[in-house]
Protein backbone atom coordinates (compact mmCIF):
# COMPACT_ATOMS: atom_id res chain seq x y z
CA UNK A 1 -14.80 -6.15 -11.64
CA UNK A 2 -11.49 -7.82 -13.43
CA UNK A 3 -9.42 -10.52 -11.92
CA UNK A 4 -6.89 -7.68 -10.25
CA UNK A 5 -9.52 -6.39 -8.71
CA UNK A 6 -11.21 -9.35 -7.40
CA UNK A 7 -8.00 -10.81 -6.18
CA UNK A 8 -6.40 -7.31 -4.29
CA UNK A 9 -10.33 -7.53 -2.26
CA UNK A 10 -9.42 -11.09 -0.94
CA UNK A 11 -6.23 -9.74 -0.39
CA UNK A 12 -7.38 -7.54 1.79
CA UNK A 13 -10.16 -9.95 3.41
CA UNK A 14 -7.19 -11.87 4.24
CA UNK A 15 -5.49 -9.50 5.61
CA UNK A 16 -8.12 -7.88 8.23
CA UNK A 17 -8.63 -11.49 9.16
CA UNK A 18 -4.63 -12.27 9.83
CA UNK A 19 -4.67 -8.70 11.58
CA UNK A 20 -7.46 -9.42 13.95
CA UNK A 21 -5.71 -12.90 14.78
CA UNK A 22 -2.25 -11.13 15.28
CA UNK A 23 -4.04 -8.43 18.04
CA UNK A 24 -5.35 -11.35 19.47
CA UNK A 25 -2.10 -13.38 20.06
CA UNK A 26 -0.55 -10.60 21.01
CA UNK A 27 -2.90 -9.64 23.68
CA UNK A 28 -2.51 -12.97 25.06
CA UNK A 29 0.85 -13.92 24.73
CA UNK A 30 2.26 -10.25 25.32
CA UNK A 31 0.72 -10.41 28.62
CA UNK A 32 2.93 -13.15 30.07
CA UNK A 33 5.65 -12.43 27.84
CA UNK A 34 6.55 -9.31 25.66
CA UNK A 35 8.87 -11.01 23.63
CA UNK A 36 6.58 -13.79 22.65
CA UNK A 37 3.81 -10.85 21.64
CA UNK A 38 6.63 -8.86 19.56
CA UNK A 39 7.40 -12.15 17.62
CA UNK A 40 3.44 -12.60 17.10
CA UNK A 41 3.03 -8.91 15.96
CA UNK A 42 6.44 -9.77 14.04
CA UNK A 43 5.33 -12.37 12.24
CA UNK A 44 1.67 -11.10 11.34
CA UNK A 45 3.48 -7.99 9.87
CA UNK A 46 6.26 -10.24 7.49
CA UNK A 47 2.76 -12.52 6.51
CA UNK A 48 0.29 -9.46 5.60
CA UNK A 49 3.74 -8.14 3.61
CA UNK A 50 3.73 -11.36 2.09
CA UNK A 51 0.25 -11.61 0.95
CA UNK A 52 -0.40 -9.01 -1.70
CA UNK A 53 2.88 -10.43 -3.12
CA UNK A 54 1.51 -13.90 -3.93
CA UNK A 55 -1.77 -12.75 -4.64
CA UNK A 56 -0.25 -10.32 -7.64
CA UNK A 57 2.00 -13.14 -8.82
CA UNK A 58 1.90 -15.36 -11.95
CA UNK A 59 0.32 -19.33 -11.32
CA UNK A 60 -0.01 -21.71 -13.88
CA UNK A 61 -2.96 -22.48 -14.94
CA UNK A 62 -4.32 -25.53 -13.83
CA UNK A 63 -6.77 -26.18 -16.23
CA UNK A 64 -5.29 -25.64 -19.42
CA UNK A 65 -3.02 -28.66 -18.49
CA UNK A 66 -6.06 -30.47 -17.69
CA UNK A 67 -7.92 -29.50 -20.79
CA UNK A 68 -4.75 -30.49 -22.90
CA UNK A 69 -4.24 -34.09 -21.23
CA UNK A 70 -7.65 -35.18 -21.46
CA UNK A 71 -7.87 -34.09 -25.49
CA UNK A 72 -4.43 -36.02 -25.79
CA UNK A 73 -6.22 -39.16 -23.37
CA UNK A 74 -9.35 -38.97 -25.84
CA UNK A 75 -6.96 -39.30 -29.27
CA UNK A 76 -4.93 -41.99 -27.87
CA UNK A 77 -8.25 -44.00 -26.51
CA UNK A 78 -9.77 -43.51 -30.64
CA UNK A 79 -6.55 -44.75 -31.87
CA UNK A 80 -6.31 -47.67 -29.17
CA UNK A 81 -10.06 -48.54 -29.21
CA UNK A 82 -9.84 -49.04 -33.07
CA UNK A 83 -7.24 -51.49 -31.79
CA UNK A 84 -8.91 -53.23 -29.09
CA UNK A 85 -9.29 -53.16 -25.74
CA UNK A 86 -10.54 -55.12 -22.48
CA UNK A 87 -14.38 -53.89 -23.60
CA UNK A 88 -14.06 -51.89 -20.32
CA UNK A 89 -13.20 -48.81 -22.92
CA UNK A 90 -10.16 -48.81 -21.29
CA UNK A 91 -7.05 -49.27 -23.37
CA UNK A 92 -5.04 -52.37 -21.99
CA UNK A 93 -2.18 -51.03 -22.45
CA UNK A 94 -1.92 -49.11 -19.28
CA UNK A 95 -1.01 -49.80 -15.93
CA UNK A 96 -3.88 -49.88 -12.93
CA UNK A 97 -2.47 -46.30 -11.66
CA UNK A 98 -2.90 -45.06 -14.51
CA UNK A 99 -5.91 -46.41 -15.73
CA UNK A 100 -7.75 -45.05 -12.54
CA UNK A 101 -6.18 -41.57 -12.91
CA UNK A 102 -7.33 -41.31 -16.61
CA UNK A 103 -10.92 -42.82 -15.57
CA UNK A 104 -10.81 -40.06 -12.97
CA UNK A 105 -10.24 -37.37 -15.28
CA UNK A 106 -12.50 -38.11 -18.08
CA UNK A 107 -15.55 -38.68 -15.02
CA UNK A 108 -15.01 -34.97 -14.14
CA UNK A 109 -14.84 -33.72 -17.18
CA UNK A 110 -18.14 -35.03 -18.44
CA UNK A 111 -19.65 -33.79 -14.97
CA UNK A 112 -18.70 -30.41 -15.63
CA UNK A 113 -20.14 -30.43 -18.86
């Protein structure tokens, strides 16, 4: 099965599962007041309208950007690490925040490895 596929059957997973919620909100809400269980129904028909609608639409993706920054991270550590550094492997040129984010990245990219 292709990604269309894959993505219109959670679409429709999602959709049962926002139905079934709606009936029930509207079974309990309508019965001590029918506007309240019109605005339920209401609002579980504009959100199962909505949902095929993201699930068709473009995202970035995610991991290209990740893929790219760490490559970029990995030349600038070479070129700094011919330079010197802290001996932590760490270039000392960046701040803490940074440092840790970077560290971050590079741990889960050798665990998914």
């Amino acid at each position: 099965m292709n990604d269309l596929g894959i993505s219109l059957l959670w679409v429709s997973m999602q959709i049962t599962v926002l139905s079934l919620f709606t009936v029930a909100v509207y079974f309990v809400a309508g019965r001590r007041r029918p506007q309240v269980g019109a605005a339920a129904t209401l609002s579980g028909l504009l959100l199962a309208a909505v949902l095929p609608i993201v699930a068709v639409s473009p995202w970035p993706d995610w991991m290209v950007f990740t893929d790219h920054v760490v490559a970029e991270f990995a030349r600038f550590h070479s070129r700094l690490a011919r330079q010197g550094s802290n001996g932590s492997g760490i270039p000392t040129t960046l701040t803490v925040s940074r440092r840790i984010c970077l560290v971050r990245i590079l741990d889960r990219r050798r665990r998914s490895c």
